[in-house]
C-alpha atoms as a PDB file:
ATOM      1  CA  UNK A   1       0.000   0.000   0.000  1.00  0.00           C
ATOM      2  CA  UNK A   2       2.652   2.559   0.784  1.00  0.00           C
ATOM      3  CA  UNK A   3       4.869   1.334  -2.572  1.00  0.00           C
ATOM      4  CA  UNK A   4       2.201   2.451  -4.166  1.00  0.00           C
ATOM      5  CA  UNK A   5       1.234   5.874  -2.520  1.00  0.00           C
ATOM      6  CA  UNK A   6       5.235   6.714  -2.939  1.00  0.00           C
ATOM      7  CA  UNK A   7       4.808   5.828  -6.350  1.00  0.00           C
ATOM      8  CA  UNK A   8       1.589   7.752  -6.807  1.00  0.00           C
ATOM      9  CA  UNK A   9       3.403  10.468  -5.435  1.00  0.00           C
ATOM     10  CA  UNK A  10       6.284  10.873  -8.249  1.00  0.00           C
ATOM     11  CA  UNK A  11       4.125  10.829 -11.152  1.00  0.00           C
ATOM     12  CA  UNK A  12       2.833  14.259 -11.470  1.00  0.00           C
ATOM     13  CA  UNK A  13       6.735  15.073 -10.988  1.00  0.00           C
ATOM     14  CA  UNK A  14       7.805  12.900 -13.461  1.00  0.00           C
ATOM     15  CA  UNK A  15       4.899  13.858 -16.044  1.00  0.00           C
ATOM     16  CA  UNK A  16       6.265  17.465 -15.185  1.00  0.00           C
ATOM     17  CA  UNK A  17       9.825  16.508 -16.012  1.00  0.00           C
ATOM     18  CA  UNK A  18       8.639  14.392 -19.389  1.00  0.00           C
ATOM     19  CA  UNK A  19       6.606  17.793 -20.251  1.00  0.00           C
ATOM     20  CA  UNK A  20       9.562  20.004 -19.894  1.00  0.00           C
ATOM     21  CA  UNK A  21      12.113  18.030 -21.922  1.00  0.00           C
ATOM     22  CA  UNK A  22       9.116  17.810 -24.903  1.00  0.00           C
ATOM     23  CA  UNK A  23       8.590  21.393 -24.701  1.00  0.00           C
ATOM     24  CA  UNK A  24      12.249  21.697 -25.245  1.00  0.00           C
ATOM     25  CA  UNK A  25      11.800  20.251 -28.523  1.00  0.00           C
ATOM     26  CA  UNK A  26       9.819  23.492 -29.485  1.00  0.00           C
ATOM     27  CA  UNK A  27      13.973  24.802 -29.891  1.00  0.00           C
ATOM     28  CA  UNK A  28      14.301  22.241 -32.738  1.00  0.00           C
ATOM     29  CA  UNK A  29      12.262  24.423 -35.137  1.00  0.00           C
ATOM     30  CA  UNK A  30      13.266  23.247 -38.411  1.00  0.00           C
ATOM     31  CA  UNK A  31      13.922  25.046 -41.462  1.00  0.00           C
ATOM     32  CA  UNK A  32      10.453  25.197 -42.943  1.00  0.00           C
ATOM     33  CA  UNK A  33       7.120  25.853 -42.181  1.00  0.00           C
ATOM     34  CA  UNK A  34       5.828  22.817 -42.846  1.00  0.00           C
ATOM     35  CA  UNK A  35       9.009  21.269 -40.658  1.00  0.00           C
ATOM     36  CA  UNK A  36       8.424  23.946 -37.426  1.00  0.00           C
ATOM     37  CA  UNK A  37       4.686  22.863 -37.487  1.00  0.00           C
ATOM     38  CA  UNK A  38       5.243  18.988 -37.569  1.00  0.00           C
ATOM     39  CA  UNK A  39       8.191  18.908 -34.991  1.00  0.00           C
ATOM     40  CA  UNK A  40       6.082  21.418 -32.625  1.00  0.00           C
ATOM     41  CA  UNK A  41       2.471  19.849 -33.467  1.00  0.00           C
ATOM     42  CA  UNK A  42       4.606  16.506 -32.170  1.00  0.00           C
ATOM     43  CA  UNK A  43       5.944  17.655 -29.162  1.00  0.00           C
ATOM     44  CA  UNK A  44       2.687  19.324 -28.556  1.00  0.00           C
ATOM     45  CA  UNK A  45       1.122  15.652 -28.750  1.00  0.00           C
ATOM     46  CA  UNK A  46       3.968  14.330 -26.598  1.00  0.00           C
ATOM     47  CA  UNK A  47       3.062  16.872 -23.817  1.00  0.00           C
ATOM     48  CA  UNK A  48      -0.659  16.505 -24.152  1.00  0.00           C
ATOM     49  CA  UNK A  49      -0.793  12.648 -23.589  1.00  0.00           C
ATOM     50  CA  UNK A  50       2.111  13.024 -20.930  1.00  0.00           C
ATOM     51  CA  UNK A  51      -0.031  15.270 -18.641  1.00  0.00           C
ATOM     52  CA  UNK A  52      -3.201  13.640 -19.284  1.00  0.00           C
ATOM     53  CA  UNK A  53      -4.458  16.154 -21.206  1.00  0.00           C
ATOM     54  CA  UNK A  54      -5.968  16.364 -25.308  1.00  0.00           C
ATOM     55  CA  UNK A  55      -3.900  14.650 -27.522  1.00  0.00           C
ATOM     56  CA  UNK A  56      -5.010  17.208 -30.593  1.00  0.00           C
ATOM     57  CA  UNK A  57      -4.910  20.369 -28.736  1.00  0.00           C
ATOM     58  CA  UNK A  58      -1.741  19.501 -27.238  1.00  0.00           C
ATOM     59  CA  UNK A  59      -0.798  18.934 -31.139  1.00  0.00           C
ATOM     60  CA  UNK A  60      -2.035  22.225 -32.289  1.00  0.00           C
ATOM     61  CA  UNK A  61      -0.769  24.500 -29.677  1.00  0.00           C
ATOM     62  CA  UNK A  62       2.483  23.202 -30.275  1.00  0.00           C
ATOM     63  CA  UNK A  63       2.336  23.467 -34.089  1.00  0.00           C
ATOM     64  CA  UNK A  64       1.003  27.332 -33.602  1.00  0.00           C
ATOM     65  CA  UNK A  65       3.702  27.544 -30.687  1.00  0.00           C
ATOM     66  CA  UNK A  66       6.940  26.722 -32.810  1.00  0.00           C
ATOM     67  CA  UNK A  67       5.554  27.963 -36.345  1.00  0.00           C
ATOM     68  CA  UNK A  68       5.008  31.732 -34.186  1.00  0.00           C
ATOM     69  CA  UNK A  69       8.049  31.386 -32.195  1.00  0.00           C
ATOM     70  CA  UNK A  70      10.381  30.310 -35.414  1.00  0.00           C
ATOM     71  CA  UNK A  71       8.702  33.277 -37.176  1.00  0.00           C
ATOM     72  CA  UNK A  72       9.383  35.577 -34.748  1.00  0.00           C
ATOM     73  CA  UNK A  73      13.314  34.550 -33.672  1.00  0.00           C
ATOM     74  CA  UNK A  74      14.430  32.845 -36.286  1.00  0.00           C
ATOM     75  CA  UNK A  75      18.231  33.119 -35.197  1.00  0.00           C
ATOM     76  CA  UNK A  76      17.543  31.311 -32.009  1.00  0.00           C
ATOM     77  CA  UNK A  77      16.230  28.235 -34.473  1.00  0.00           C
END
């Protein structure tokens, strides 16, 4: 019972760990639209199932997310 309580414990802190590292991959823009979309609209997904949450949204806020921020820095890409 308390194995599983610890363990219980450490998953919203590892889903928060797993989220970070996949919004990371927003930095990995790619050189084209098409590319910044797909590699954000994945890690987008990746977060999104990670934290429980929608899949698709997760999917399009992270395409929108990396095709804006690309865009806008696109030295920092």
């Amino acid at each position: 019972m308390q194995e599983t309580r610890k363990l219980q414990s450490k998953q919203p802190k590892i889903a928060s760990a797993i989220a970070a590292i996949a919004l990371l991959g927003l930095a990995a823009c790619g050189d084209t639209v098409p590319e910044q979309a797909l590699l954000g609209g994945g890690a987008g997904a990746v977060t999104g199932a990670v934290v429980g949450g929608s899949v698709i949204t997760g999917a399009a806020v992270g395409a929108a997310g990396n095709v804006v921020y690309c865009q806008a820095y696109p030295g920092r890409c």
